[in-house]
N, C-alpha and C. Protein backbone atom coordinates (compact mmCIF):
# COMPACT_ATOMS: atom_id res chain seq x y z
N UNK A 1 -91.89 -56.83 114.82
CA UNK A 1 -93.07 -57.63 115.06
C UNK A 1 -94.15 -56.75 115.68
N UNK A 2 -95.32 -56.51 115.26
CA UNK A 2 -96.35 -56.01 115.96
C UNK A 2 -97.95 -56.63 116.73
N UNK A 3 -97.11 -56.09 118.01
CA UNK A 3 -97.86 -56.39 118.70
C UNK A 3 -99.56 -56.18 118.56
N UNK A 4 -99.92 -57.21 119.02
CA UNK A 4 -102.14 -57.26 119.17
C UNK A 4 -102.49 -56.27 120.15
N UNK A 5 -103.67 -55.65 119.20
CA UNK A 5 -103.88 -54.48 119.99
C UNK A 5 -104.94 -55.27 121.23
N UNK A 6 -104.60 -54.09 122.47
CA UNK A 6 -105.41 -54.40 123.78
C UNK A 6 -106.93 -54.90 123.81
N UNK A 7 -107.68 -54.57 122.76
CA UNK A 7 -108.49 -54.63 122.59
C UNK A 7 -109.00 -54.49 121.15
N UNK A 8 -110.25 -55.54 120.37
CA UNK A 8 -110.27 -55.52 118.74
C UNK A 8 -111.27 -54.89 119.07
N UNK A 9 -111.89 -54.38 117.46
CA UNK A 9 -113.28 -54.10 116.86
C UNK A 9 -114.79 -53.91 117.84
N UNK A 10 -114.72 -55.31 118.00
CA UNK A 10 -116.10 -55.85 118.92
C UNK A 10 -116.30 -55.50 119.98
N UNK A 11 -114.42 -55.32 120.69
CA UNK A 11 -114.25 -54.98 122.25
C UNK A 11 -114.98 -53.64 122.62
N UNK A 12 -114.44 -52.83 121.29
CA UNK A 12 -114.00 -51.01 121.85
C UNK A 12 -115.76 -51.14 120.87
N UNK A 13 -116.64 -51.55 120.20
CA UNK A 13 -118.57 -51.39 120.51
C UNK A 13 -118.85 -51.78 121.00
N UNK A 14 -118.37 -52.52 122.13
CA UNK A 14 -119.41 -53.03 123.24
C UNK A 14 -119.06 -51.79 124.23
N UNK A 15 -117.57 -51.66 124.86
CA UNK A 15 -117.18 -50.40 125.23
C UNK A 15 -117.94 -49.04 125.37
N UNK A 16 -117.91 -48.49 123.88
CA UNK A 16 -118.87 -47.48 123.83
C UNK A 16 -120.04 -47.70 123.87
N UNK A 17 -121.17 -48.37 123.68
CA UNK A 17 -121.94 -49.37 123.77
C UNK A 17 -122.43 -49.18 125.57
N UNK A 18 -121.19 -49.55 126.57
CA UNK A 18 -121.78 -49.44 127.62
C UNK A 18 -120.80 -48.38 128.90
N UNK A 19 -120.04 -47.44 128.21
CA UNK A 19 -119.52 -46.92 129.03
C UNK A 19 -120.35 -45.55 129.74
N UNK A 20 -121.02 -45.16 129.31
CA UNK A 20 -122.44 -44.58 129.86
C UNK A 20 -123.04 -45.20 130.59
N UNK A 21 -122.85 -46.64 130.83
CA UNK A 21 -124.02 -47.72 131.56
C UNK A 21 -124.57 -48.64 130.60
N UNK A 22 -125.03 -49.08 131.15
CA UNK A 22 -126.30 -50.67 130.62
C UNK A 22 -127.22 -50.04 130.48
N UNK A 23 -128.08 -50.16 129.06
CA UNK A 23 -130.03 -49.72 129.01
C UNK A 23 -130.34 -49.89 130.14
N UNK A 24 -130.99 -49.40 130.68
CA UNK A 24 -132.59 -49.19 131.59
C UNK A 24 -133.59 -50.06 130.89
N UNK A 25 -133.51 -51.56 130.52
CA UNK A 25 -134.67 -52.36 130.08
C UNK A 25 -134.36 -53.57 130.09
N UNK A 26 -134.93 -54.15 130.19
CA UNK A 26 -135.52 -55.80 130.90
C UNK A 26 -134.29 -56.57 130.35
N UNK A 27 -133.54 -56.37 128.96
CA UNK A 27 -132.54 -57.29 128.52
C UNK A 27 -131.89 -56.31 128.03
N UNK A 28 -130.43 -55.55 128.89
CA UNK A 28 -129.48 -54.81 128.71
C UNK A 28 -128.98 -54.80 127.46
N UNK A 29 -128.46 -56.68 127.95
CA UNK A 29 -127.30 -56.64 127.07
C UNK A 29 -127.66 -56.93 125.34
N UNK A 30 -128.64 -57.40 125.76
CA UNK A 30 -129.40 -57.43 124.11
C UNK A 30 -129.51 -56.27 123.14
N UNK A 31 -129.72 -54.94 123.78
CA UNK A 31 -129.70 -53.32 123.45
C UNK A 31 -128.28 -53.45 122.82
N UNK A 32 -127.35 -54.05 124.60
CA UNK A 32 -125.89 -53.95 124.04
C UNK A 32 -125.62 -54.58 122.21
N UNK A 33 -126.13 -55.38 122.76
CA UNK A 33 -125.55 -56.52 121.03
C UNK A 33 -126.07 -55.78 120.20
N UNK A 34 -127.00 -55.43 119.66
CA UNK A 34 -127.99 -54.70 118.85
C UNK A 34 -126.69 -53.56 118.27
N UNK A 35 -126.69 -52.78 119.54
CA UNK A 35 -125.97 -51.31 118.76
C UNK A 35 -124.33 -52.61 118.61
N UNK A 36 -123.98 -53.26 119.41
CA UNK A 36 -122.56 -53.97 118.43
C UNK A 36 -122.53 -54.11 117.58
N UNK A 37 -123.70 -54.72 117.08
CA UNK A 37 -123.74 -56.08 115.79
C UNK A 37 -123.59 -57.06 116.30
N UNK A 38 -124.01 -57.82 117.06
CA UNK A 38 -123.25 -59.21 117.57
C UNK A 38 -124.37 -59.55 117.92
N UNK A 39 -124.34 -61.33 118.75
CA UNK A 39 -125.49 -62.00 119.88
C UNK A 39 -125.12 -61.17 121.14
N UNK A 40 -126.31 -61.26 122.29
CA UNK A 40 -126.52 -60.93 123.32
C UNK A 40 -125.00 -62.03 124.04
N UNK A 41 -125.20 -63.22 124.14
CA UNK A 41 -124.31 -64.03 124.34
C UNK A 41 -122.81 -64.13 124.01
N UNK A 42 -122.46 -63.44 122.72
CA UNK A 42 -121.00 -62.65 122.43
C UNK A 42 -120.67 -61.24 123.43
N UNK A 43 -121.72 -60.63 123.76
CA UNK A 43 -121.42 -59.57 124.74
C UNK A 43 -121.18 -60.32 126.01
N UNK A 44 -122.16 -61.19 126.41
CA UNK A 44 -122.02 -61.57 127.64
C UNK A 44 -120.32 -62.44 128.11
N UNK A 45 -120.31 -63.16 126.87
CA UNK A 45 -118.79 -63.70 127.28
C UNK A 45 -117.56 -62.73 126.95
N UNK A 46 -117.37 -61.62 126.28
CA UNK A 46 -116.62 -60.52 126.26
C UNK A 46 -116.42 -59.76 127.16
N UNK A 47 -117.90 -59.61 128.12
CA UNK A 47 -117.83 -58.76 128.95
C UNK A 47 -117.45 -59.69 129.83
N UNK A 48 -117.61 -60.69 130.06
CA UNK A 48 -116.79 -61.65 131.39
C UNK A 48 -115.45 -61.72 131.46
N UNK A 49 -114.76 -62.01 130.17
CA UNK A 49 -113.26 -62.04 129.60
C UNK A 49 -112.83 -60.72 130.20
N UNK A 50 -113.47 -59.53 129.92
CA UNK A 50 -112.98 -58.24 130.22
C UNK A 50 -113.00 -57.79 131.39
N UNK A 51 -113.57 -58.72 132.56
CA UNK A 51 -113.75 -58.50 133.76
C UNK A 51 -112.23 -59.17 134.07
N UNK A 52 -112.40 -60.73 133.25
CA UNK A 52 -111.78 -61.54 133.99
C UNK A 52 -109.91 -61.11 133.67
N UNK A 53 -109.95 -60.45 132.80
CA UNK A 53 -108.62 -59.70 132.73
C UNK A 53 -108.49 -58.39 132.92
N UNK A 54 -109.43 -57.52 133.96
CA UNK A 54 -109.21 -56.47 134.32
C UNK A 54 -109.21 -55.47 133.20
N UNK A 55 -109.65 -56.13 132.49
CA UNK A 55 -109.59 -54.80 131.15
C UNK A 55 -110.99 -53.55 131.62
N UNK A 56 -111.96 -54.17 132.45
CA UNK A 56 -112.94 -53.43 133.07
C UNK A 56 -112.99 -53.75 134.68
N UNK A 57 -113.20 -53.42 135.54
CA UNK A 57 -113.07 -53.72 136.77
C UNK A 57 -114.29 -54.16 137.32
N UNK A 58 -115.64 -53.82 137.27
CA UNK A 58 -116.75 -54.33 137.70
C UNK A 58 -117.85 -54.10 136.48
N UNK A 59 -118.87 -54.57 136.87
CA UNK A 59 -120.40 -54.52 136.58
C UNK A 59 -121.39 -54.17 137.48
N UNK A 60 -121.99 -52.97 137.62
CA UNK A 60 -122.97 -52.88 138.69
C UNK A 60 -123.63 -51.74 138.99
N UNK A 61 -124.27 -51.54 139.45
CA UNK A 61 -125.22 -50.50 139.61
C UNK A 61 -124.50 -49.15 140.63
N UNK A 62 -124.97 -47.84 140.00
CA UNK A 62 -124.21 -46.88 140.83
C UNK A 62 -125.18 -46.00 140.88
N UNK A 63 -125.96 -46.01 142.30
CA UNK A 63 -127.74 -45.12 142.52
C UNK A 63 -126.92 -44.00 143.20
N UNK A 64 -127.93 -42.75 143.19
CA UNK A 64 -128.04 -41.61 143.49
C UNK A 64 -128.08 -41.86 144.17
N UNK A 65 -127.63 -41.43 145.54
CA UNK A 65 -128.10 -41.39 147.11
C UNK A 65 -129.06 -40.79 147.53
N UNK A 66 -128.44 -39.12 147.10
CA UNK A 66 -129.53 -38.20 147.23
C UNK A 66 -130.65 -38.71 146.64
N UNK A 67 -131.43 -39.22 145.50
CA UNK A 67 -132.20 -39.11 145.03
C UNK A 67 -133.35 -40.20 145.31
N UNK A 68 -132.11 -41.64 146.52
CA UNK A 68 -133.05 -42.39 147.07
C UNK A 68 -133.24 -41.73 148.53
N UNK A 69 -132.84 -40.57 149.13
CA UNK A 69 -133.47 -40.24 150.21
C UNK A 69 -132.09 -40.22 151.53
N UNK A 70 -131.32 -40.58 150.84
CA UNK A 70 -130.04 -40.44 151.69
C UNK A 70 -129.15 -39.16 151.75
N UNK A 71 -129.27 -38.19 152.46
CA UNK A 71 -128.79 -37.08 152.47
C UNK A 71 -127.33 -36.99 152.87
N UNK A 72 -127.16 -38.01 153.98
CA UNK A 72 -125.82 -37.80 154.48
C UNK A 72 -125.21 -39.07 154.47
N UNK A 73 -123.89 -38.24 153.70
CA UNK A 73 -122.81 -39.40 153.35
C UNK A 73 -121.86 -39.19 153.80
N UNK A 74 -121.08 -40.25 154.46
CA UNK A 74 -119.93 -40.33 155.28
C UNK A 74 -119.03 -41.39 154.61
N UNK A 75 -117.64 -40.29 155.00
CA UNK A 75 -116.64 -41.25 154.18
C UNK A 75 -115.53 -41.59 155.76
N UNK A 76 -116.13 -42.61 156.35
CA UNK A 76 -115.76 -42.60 157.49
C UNK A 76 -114.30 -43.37 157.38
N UNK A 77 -112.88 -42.68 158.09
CA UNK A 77 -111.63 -43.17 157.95
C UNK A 77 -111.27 -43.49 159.05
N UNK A 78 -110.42 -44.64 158.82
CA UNK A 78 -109.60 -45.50 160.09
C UNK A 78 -108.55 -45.64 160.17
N UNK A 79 -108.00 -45.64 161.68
CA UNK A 79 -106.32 -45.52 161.59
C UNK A 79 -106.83 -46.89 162.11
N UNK A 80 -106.51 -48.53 161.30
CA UNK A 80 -106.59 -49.90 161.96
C UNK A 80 -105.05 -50.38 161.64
N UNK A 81 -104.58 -51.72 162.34
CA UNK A 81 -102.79 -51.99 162.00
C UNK A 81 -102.95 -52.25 160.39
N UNK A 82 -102.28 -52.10 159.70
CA UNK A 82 -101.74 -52.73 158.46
C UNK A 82 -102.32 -54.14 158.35
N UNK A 83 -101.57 -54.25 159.05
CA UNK A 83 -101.50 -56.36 158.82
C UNK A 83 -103.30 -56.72 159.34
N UNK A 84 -103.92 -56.17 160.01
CA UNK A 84 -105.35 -56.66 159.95
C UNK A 84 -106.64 -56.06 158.36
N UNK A 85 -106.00 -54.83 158.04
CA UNK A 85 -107.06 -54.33 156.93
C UNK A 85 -107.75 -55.56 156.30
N UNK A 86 -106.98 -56.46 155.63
CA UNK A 86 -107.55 -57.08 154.83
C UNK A 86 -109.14 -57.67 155.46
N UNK A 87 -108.70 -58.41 156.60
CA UNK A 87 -109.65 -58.73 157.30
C UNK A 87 -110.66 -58.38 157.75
N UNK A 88 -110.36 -56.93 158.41
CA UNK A 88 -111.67 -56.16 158.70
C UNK A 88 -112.00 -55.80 157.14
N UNK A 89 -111.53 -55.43 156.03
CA UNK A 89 -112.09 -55.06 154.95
C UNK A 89 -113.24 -55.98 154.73
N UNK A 90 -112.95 -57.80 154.51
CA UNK A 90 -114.23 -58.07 154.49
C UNK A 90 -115.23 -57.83 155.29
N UNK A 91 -114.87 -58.01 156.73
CA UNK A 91 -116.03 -57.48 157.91
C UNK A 91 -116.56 -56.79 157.57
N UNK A 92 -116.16 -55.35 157.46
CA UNK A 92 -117.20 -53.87 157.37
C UNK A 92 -117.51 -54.06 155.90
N UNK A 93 -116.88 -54.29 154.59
CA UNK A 93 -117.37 -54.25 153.66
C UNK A 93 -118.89 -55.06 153.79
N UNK A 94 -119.20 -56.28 154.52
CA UNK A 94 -119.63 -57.23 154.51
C UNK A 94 -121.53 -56.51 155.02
N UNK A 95 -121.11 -55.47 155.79
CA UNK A 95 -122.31 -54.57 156.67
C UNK A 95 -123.21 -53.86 155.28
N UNK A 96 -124.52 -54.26 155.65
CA UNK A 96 -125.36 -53.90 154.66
C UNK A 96 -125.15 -52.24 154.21
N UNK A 97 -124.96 -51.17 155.26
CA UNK A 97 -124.98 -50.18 155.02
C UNK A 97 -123.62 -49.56 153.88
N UNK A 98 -122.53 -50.19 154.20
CA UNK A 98 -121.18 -49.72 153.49
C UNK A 98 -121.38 -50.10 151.93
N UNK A 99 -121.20 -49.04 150.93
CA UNK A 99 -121.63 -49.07 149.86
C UNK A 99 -120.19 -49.14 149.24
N UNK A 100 -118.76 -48.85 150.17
CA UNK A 100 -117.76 -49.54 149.25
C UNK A 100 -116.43 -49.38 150.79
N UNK A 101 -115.68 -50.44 150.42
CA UNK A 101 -114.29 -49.83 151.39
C UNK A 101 -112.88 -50.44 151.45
N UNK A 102 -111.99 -49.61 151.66
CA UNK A 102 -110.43 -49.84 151.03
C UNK A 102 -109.50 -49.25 151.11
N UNK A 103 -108.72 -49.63 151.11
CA UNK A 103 -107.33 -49.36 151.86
C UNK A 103 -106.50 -48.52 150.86
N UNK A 104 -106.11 -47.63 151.71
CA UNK A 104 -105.13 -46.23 151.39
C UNK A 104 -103.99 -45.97 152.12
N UNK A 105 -102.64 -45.51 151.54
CA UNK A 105 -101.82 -45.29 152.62
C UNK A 105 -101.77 -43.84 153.40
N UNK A 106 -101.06 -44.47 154.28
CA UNK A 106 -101.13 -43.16 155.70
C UNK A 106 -100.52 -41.88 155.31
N UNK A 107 -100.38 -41.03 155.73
CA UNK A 107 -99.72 -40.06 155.22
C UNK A 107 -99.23 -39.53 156.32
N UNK A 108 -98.24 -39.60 157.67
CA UNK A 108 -98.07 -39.24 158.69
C UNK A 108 -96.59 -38.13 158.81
N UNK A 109 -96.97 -37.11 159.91
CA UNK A 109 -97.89 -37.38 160.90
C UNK A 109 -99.53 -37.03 160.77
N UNK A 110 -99.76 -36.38 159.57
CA UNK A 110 -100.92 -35.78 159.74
C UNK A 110 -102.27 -36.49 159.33
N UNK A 111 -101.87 -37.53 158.74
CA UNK A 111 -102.99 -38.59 158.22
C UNK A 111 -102.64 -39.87 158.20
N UNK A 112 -103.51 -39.75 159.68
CA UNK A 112 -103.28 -41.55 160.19
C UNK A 112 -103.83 -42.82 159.94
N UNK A 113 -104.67 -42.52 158.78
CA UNK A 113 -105.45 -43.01 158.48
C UNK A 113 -105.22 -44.17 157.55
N UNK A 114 -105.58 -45.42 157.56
CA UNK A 114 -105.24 -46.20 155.89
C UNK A 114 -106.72 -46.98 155.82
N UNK A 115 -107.73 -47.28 156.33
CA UNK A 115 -108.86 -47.43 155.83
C UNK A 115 -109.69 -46.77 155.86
N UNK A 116 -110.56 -47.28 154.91
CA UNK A 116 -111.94 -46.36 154.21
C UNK A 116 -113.25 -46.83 154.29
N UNK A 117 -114.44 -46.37 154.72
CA UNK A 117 -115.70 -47.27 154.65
C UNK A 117 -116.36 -46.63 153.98
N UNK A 118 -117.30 -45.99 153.08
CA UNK A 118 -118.50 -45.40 152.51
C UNK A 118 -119.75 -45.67 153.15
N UNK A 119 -120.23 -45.00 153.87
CA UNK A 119 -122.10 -45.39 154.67
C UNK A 119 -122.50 -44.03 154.24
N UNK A 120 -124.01 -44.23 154.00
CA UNK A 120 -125.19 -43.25 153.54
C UNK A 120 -125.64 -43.46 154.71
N UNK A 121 -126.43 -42.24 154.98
CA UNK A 121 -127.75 -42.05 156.10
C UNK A 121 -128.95 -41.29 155.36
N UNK A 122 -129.74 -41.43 156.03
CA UNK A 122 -130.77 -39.98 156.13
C UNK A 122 -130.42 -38.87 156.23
N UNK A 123 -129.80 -38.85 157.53
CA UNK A 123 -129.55 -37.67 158.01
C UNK A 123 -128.29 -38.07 158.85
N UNK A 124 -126.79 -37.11 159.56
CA UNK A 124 -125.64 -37.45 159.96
C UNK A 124 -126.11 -38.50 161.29
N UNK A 125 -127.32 -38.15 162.10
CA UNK A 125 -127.45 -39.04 163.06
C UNK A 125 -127.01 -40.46 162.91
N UNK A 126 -127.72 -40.66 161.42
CA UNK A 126 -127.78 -42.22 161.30
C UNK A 126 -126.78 -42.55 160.67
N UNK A 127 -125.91 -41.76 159.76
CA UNK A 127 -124.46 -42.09 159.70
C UNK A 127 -123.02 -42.20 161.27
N UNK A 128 -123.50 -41.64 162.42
CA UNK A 128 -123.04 -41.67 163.36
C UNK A 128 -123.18 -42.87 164.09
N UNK A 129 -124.38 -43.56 164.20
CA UNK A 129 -124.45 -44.86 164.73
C UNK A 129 -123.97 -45.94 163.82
N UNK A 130 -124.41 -45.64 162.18
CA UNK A 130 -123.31 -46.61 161.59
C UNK A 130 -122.09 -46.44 161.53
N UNK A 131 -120.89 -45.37 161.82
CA UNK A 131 -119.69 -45.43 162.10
C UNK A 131 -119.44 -46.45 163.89
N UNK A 132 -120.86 -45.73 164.65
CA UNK A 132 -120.07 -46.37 165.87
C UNK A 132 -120.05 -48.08 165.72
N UNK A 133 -121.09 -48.73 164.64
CA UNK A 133 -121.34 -50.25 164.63
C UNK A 133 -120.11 -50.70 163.75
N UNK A 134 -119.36 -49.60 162.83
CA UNK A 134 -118.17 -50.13 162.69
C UNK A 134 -117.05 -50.01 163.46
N UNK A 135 -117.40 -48.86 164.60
CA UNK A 135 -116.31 -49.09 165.38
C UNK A 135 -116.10 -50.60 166.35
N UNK A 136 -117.21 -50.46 167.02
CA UNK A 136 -117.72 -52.02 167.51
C UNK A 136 -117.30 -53.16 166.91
N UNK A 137 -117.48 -53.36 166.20
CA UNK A 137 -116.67 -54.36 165.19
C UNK A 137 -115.49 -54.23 164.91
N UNK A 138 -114.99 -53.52 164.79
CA UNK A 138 -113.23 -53.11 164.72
C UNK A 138 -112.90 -53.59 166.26
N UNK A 139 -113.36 -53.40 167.26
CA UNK A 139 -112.57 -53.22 168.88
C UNK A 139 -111.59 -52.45 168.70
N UNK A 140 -110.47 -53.29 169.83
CA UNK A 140 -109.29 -52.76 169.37
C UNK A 140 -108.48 -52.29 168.60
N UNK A 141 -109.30 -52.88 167.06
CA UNK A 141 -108.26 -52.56 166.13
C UNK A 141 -108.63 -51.03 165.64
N UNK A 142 -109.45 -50.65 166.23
CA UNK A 142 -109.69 -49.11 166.14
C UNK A 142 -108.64 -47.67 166.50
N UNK A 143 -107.88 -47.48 165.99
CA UNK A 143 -107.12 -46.51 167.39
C UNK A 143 -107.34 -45.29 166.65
N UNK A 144 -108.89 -44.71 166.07
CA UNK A 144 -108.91 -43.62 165.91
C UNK A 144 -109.78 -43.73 165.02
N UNK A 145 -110.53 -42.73 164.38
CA UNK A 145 -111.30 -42.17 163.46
C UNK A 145 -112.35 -41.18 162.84
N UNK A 146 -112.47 -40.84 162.15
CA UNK A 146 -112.91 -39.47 161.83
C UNK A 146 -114.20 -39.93 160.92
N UNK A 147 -115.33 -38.88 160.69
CA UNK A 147 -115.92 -38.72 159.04
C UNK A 147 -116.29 -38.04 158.51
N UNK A 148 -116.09 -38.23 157.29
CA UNK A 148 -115.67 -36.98 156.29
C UNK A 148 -117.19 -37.02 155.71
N UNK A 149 -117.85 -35.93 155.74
CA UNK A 149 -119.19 -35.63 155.00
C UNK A 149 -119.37 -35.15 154.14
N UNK A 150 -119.77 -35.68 152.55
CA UNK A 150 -119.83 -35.03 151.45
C UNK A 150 -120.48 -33.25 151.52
N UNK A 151 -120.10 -32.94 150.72
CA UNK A 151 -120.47 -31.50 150.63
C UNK A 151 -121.55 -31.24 149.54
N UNK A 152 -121.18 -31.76 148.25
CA UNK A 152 -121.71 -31.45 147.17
C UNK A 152 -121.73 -33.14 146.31
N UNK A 153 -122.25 -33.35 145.01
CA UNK A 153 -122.12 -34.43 144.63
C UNK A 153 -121.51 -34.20 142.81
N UNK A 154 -120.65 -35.35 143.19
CA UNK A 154 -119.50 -35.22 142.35
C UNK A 154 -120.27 -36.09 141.17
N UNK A 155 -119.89 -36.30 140.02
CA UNK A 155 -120.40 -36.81 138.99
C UNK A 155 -119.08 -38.01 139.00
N UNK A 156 -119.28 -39.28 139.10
CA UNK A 156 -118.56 -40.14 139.04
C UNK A 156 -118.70 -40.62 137.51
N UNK A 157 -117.51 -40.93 136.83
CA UNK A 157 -117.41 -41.53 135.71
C UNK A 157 -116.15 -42.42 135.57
N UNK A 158 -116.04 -43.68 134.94
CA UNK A 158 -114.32 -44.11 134.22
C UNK A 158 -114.10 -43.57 133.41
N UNK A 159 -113.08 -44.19 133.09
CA UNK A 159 -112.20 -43.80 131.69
C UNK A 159 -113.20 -43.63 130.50
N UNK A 160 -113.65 -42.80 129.70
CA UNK A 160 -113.83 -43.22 128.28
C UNK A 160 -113.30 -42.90 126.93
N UNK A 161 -113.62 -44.02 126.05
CA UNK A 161 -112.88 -43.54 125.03
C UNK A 161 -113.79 -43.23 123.52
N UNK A 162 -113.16 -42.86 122.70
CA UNK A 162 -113.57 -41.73 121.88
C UNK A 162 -114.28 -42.86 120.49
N UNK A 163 -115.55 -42.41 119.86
CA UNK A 163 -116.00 -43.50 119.01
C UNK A 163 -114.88 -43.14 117.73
């Protein structure tokens, strides 16, 4: 018996279609449909389906830092208990400045660490007061932390696949 593939026809052109990103113009997904063949509205509920079964993980915008004026990026790590992450995850995720954050395991003794916050600054000053406003907010559940300052900038991409 053979199995349905993960994905048909329509899936894997919308795919290529937007694995580079969404157009840069007023109605994305309309560009999208265009190069599919399809309605704007067949993309839009495909691409929801594909969210809604993890076949893609998000939708959303991913800006330059550097290029809006944010020089220093901190990948500030926390040794907090286990059993609270979840919680503070929404907290600090919740802080305008944190651009993403999430839980990793420890690696001990030498990495005590199992959460993660992402904050941009200007400059390290202002990444330093936003680590201390997440420390503040943590309290107690703080028992340590470090941050890690980008060096260079990495070219972030997913998976893609081949037309």
């Amino acid at each position: 018996m053979k199995s349905k593939p993960l994905i048909d026809d329509i899936d894997r052109r919308i795919i290529l279609a937007t694995q580079s990103g969404l157009p840069l113009e007023p109605q994305p997904y309309h560009a999208v449909a265009r190069e599919a063949g399809i309605s704007p509205e067949e993309v839009m509920t495909r691409m929801r389906r594909m969210l809604e079964t993890g076949m893609i993980r998000r939708i959303g915008a991913v800006p330059n830092h550097y290029a809006l004026g944010y020089k220093a990026n901190g990948m500030t790590v926390w040794n907090v208990p286990d059993e609270q992450v979840d919680e503070l995850g929404r907290r600090v995720g919740a802080l305008e400045f944190v651009s993403h954050c999430y839980q990793r395991p420890r690696y001990l003794p030498e990495w005590p660490y199992n959460f993660f916050a992402m904050v941009h600054g200007h400059d390290r000053g202002e990444v330093e007061q936003q680590a201390q406003q997440i420390a503040d907010l943590l309290g107690d559940a703080d028992r340590g932390h470090e941050i890690l300052y980008s060096t260079r900038i990495l070219k972030k991409t997913g998976l893609r696949i081949g037309g």
